[in-house]
N, C-alpha and C. Protein backbone atom coordinates (compact mmCIF):
# COMPACT_ATOMS: atom_id res chain seq x y z
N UNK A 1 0.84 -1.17 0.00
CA UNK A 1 0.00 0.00 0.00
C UNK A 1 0.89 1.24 0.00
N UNK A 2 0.69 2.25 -0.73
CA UNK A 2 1.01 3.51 -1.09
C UNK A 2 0.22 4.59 -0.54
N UNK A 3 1.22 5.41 0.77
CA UNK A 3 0.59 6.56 1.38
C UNK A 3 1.37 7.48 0.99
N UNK A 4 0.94 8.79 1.09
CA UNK A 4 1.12 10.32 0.94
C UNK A 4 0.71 10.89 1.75
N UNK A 5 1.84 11.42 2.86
CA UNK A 5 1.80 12.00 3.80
C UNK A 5 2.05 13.85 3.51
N UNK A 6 0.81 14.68 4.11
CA UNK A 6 1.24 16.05 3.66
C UNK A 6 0.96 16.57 4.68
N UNK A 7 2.37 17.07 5.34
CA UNK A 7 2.13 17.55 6.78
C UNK A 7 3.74 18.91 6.67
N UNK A 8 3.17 19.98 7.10
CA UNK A 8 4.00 21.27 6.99
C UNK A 8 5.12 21.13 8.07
N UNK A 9 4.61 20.37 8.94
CA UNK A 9 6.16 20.49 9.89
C UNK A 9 6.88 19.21 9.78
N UNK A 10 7.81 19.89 10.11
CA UNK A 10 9.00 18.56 9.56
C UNK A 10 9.23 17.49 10.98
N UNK A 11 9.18 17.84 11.67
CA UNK A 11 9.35 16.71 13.09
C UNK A 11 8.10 16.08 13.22
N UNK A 12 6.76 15.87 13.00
CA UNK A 12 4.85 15.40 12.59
C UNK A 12 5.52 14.81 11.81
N UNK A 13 6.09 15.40 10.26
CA UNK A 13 6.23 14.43 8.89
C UNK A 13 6.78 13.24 9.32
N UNK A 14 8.18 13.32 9.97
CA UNK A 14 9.52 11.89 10.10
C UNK A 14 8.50 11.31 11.03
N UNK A 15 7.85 11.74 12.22
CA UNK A 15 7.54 10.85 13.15
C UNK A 15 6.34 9.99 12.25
N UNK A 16 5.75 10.71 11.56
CA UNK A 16 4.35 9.97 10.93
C UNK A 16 4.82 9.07 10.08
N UNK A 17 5.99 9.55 9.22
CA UNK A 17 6.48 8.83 8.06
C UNK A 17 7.22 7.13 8.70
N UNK A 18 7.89 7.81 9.93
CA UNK A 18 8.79 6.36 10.52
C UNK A 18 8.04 5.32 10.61
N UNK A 19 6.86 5.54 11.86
CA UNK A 19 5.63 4.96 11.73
C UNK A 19 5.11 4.13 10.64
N UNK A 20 4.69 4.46 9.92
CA UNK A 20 4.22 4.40 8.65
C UNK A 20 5.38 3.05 7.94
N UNK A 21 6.39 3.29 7.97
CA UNK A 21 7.38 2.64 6.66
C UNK A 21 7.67 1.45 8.05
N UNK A 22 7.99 1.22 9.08
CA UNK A 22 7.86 0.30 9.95
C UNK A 22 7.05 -0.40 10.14
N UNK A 23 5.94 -0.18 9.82
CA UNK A 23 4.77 -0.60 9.55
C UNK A 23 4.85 -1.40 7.96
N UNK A 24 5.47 -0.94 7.10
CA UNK A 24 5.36 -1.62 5.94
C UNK A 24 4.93 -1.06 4.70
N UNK A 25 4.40 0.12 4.97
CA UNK A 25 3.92 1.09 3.90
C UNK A 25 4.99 1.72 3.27
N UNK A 26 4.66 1.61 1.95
CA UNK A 26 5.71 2.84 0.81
C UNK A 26 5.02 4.19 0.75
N UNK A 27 5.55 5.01 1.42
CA UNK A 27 5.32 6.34 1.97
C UNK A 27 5.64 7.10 1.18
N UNK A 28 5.57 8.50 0.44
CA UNK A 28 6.12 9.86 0.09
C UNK A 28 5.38 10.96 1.13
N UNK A 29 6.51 12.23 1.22
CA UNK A 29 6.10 13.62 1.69
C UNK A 29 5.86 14.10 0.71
N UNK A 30 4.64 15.50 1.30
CA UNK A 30 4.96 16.64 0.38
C UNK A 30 4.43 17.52 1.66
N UNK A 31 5.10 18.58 1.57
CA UNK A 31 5.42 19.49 2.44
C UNK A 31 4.42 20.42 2.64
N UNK A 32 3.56 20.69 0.99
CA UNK A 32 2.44 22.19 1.10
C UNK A 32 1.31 20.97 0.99
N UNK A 33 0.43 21.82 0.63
CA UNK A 33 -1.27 21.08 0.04
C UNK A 33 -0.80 21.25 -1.50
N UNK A 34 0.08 22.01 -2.44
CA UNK A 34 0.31 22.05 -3.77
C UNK A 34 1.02 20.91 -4.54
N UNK A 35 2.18 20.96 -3.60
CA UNK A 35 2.96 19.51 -3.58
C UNK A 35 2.13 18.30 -3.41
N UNK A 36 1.77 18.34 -2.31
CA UNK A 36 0.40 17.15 -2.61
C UNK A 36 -0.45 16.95 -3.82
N UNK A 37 -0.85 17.86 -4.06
CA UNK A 37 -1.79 17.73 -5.30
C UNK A 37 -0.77 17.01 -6.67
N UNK A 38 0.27 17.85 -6.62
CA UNK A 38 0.93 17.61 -7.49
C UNK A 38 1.45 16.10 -7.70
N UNK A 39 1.62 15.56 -6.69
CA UNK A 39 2.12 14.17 -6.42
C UNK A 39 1.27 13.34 -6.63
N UNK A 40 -0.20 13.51 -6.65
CA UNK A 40 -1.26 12.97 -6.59
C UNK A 40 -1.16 12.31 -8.24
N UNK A 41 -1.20 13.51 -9.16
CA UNK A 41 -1.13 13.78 -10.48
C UNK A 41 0.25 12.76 -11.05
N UNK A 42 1.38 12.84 -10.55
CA UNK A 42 2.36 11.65 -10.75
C UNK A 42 2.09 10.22 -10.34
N UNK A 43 1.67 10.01 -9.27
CA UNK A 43 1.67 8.71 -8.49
C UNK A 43 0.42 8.33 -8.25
N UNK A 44 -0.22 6.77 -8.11
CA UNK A 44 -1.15 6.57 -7.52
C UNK A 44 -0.98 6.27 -6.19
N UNK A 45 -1.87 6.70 -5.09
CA UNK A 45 -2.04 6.96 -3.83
C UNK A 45 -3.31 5.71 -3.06
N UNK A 46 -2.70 4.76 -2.89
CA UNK A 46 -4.19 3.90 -2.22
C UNK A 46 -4.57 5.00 -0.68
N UNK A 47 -3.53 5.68 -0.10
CA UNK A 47 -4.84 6.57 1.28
C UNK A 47 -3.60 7.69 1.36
N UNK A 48 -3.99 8.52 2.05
CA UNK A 48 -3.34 10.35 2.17
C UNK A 48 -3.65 10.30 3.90
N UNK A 49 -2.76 10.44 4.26
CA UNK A 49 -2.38 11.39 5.92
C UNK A 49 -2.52 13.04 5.81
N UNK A 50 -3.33 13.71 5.53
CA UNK A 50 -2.94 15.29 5.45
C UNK A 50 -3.58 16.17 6.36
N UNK A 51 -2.59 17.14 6.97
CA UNK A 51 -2.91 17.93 7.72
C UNK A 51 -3.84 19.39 7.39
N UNK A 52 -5.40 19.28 8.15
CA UNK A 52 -6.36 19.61 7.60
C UNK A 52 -6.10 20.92 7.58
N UNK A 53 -5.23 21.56 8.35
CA UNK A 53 -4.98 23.08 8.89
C UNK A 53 -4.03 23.45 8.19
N UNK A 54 -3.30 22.73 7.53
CA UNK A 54 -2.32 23.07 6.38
C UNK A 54 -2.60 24.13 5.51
């Protein structure tokens, strides 16, 4: 399974991301809500982690 994590702070991202890939998941960041989108448009995404306040 393929997640996309989009979270603005960088210490949330690694902790969510570590999580995540220890778990077994193939993970990417993107840092804004634009980058996200954008990644969306390259890659398919089976679920998204994103920070709603972003």
């Amino acid at each position: 399974m393929r997640i996309l994590v989009v979270e603005d702070d960088l210490k949330i991202a690694q902790f969510i991301l570590k999580g995540l890939k220890s778990s077994g998941f193939a993970v990417d960041h993107a840092a804004t809500g634009t980058d996200g989108i954008e990644k969306t448009f390259e890659e398919p995404y089976d679920a998204m982690v994103v920070d709603i306040m972003l």
